[in-house]
Protein backbone atom coordinates (compact mmCIF):
# COMPACT_ATOMS: atom_id res chain seq x y z
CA UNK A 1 0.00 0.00 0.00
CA UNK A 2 2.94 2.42 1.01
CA UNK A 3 4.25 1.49 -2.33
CA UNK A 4 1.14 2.79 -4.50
CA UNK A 5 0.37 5.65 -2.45
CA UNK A 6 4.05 6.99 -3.28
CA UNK A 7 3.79 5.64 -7.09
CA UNK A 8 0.45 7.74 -6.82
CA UNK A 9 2.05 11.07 -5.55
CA UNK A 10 5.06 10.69 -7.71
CA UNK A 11 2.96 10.89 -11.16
CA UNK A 12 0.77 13.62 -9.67
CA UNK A 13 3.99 15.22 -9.14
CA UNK A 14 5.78 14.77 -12.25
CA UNK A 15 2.38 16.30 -14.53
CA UNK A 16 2.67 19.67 -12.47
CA UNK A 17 2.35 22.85 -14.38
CA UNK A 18 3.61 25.77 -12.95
CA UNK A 19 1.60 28.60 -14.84
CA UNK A 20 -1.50 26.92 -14.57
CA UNK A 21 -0.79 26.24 -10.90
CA UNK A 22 -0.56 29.94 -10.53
CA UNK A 23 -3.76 30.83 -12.27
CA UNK A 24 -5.24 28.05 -9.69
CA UNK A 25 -3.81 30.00 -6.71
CA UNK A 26 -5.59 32.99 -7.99
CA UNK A 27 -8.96 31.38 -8.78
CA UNK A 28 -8.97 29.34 -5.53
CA UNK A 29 -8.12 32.60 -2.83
CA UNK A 30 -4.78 31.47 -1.72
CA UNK A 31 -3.79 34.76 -0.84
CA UNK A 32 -2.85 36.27 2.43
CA UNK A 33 -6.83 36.72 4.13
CA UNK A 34 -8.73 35.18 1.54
CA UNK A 35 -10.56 31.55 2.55
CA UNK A 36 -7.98 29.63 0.63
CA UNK A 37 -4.79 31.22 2.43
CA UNK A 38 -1.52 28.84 2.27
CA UNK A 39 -2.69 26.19 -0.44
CA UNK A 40 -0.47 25.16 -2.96
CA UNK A 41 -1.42 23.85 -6.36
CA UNK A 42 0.69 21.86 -8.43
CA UNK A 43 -1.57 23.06 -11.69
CA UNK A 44 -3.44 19.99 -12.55
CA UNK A 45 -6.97 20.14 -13.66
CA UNK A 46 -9.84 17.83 -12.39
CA UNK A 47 -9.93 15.35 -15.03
CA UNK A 48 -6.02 15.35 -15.36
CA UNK A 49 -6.33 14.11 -11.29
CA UNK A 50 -9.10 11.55 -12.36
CA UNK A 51 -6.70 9.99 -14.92
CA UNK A 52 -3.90 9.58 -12.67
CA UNK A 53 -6.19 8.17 -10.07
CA UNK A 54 -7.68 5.55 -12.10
CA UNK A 55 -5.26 2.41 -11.80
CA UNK A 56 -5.24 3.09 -8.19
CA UNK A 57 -8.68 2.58 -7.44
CA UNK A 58 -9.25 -0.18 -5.27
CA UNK A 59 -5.83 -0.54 -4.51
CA UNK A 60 -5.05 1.95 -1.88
CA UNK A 61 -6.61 1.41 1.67
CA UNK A 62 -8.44 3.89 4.02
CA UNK A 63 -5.18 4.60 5.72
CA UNK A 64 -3.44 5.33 2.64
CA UNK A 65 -5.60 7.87 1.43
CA UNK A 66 -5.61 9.24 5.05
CA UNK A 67 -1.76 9.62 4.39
CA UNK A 68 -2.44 11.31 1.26
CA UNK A 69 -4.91 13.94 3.02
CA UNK A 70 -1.46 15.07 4.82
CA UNK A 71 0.07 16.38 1.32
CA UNK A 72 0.57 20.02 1.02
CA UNK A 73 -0.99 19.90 -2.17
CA UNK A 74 -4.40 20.79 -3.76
CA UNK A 75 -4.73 17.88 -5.96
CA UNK A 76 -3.13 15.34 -3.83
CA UNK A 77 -5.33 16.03 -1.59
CA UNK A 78 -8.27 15.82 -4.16
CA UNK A 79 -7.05 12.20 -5.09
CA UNK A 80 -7.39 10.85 -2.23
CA UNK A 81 -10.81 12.75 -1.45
CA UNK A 82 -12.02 10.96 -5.25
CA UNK A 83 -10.55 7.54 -4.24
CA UNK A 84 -12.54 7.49 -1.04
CA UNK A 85 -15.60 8.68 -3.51
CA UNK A 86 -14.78 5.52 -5.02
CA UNK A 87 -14.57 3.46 -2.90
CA UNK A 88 -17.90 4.51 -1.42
CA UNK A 89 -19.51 3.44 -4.42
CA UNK A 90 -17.94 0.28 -4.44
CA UNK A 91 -19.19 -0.64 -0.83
CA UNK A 92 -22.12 0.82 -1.37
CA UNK A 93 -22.85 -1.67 -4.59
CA UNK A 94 -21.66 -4.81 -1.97
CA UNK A 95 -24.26 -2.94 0.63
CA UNK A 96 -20.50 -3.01 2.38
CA UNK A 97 -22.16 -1.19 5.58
CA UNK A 98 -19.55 -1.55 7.98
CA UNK A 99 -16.54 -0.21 5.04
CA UNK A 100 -18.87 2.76 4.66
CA UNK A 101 -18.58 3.71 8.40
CA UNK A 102 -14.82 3.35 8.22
CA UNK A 103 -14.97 5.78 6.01
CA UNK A 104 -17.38 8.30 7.14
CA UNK A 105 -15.71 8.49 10.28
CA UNK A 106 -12.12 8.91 8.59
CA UNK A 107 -13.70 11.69 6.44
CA UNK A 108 -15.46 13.11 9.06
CA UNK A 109 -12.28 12.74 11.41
CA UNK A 110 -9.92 14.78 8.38
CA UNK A 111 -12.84 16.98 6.92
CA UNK A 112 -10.54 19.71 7.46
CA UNK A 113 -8.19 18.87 4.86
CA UNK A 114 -11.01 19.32 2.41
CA UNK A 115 -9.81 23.01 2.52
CA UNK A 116 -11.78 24.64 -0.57
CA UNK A 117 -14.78 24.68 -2.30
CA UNK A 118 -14.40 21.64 -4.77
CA UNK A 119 -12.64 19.17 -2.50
CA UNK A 120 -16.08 19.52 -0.95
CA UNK A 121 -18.33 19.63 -3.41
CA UNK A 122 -16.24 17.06 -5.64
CA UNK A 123 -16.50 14.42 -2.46
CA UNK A 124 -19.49 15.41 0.42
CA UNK A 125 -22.60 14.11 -1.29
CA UNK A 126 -21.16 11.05 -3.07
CA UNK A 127 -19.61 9.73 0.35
CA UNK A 128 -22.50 10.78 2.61
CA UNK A 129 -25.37 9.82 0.17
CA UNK A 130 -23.57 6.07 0.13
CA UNK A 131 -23.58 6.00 3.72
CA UNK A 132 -27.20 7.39 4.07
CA UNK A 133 -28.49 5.21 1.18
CA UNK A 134 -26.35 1.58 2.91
CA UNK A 135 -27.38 2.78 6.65
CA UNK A 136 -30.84 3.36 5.63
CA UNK A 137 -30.31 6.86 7.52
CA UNK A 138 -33.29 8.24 9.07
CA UNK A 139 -33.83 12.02 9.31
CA UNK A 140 -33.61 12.63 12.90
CA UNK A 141 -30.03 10.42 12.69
CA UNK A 142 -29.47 12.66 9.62
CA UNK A 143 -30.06 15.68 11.27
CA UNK A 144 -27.81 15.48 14.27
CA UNK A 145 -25.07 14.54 12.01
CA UNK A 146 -25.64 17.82 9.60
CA UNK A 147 -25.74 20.09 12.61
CA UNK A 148 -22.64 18.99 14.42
CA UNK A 149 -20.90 20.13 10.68
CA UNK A 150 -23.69 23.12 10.68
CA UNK A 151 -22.80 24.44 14.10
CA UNK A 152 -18.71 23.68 13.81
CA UNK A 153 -17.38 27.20 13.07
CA UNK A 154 -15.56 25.72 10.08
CA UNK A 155 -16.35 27.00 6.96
CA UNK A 156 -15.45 24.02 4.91
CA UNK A 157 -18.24 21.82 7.30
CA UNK A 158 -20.43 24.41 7.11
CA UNK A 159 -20.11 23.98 3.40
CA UNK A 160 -19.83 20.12 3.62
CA UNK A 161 -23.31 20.16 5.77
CA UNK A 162 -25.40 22.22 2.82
CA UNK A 163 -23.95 20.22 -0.32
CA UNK A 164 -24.50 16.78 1.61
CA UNK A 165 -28.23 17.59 0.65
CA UNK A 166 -27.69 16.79 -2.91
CA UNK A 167 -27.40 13.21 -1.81
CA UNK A 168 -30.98 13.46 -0.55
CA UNK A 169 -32.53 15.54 -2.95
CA UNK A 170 -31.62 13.29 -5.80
CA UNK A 171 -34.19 10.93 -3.40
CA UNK A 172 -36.52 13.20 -3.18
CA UNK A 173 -35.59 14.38 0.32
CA UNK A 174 -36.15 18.01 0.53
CA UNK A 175 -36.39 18.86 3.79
CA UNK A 176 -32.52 18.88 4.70
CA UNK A 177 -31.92 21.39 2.43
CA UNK A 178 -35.04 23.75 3.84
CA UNK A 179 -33.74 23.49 7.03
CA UNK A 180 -29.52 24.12 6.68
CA UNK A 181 -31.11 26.95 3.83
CA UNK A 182 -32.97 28.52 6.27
CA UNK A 183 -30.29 28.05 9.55
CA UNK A 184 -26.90 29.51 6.94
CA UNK A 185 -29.16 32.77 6.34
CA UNK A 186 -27.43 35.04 8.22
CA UNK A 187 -23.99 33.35 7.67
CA UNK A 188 -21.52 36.05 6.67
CA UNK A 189 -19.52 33.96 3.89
CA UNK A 190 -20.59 34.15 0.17
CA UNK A 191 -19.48 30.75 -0.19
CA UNK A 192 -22.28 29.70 1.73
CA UNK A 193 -24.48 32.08 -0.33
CA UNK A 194 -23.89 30.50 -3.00
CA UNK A 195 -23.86 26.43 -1.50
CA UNK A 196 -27.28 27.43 -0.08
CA UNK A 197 -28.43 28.77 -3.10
CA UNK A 198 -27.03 26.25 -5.27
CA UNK A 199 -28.71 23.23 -3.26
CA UNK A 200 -32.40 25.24 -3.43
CA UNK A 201 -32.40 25.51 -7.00
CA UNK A 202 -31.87 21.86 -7.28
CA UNK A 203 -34.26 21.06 -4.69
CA UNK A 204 -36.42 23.22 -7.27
CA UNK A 205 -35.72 20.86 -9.91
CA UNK A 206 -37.72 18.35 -7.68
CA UNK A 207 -40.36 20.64 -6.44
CA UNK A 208 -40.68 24.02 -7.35
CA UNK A 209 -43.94 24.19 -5.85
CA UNK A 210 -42.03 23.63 -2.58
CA UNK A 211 -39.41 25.94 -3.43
CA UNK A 212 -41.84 28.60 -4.16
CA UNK A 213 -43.28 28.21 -0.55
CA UNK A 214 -39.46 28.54 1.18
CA UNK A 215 -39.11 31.51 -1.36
CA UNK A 216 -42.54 33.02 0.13
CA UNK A 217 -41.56 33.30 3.88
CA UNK A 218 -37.62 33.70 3.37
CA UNK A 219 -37.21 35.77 0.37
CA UNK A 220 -36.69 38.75 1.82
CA UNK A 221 -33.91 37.51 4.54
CA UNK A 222 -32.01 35.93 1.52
CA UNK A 223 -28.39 37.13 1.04
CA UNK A 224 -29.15 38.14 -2.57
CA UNK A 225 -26.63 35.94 -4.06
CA UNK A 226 -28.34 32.54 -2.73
CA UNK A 227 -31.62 33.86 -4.03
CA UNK A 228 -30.10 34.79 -7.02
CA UNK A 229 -28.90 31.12 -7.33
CA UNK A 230 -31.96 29.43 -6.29
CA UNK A 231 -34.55 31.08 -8.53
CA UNK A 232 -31.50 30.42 -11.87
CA UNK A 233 -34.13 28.01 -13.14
CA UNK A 234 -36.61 29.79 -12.84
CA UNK A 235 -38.23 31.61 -16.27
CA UNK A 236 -37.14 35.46 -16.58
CA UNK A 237 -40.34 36.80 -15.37
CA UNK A 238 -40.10 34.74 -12.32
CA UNK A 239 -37.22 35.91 -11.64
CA UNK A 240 -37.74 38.86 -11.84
CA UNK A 241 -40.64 39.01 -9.45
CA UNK A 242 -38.65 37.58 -6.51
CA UNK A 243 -35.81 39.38 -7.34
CA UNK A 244 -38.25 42.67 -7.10
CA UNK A 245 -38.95 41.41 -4.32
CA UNK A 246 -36.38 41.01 -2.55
């Protein structure tokens, strides 16, 4: 296992490109203050990362990609984050119940080094909605979990907590999303704008009846970029309305 996981980092390594690893910096806030502060990138898009990572699936254990989380690097990092996505596929195909709470908790336990806004959204709903989906999660279970990350003063579980909805929404599971929409709408970061926003425009695309009614009583408490986000699908006149209204 040692063996692949420094085979792994080695060819991550060796397709590095410098200038697009400093436009990366730049579009992911590493800057002194900004919420990405002291990341490095080694310059590698997504799919690049998702070639690399292919003959490994399978092949590293939990442990290994828990030693990959340590690397200083962006897209090391994101390997190991889409090996443990996965591997939750895997187990959940086998209905592997107790390898999906291995990894929950070791995701859980190093959610930190998900430290920007596509190692989360790249990762939390495919591992979560596994687990959910295998555990046969019930909503009050569900919820506890989701407000631990909710209530964390972390940005990235913050984050983690909203975009875990998608898992539920894709089953028709709405009322996860209503609820972290409605506690995030006084929360100060526009990444959260935006994750809140993003996740009620696809609960839309289930229900826009129901969105409509969430719309109706929080509208006007909104941060203007999540409304702007959840009424995207909306048609123009639509929008325009609740943006008038807002």
């Amino acid at each position: 296992m040692i063996h692949h996981t420094a085979e792994l980092t080695a060819q991550i390594l060796a397709a590095a490109n410098p200038e697009k690893a400093r436009h990366l910096m730049r579009f992911f806030k590493t800057g002194e203050g900004q919420y990405g502060y002291g990341d490095q990138f080694l310059g590698l898009p997504v799919p690049v990362t998702r070639a690399l990572i292919k003959p490994f699936m399978g092949k590293l254990s939990l442990e290994a990609c828990g030693s990959l989380l340590d690397s200083p690097w962006h897209e090391i990092r994101l390997a190991a984050l889409l090996l443990m996505v996965n591997a939750a596929e895997r187990m959940r195909k086998k209905h592997d119940l107790p390898g999906l709470t291995e990894l929950v908790t070791l995701y859980d336990r190093r959610l930190e080094r998900a430290n920007n806004w596509d190692l989360i959204d790249l990762s939390v709903y495919n591992i979560m909605g596994a687990y959910w989906l295998c555990a046969d999660t019930g909503a009050d279970e569900r919820r506890v979990f989701l407000q631990r990350w909710a209530e964390s003063g972390n940005l990235w579980r913050e984050r983690a907590a909203m975009v875990s909805t998608w898992a539920m929404i894709r089953r028709n599971i709405l009322d996860d999303t209503f609820w972290l929409a409605e506690y995030f709408i006084t929360h100060p970061h526009d990444l959260m704008h935006k994750a809140s926003g993003w996740m009620l425009r696809e609960a839309g695309k289930k229900d826009i009846e129901a969105l409509r009614g969430f719309l109706e009583v929080f509208h006007t408490r909104l941060p203007r970029t999540a409304l702007r986000y959840a009424i995207e699908r909306m048609e123009p006149a639509e929008r325009k309305k609740w943006m008038g209204k807002a």
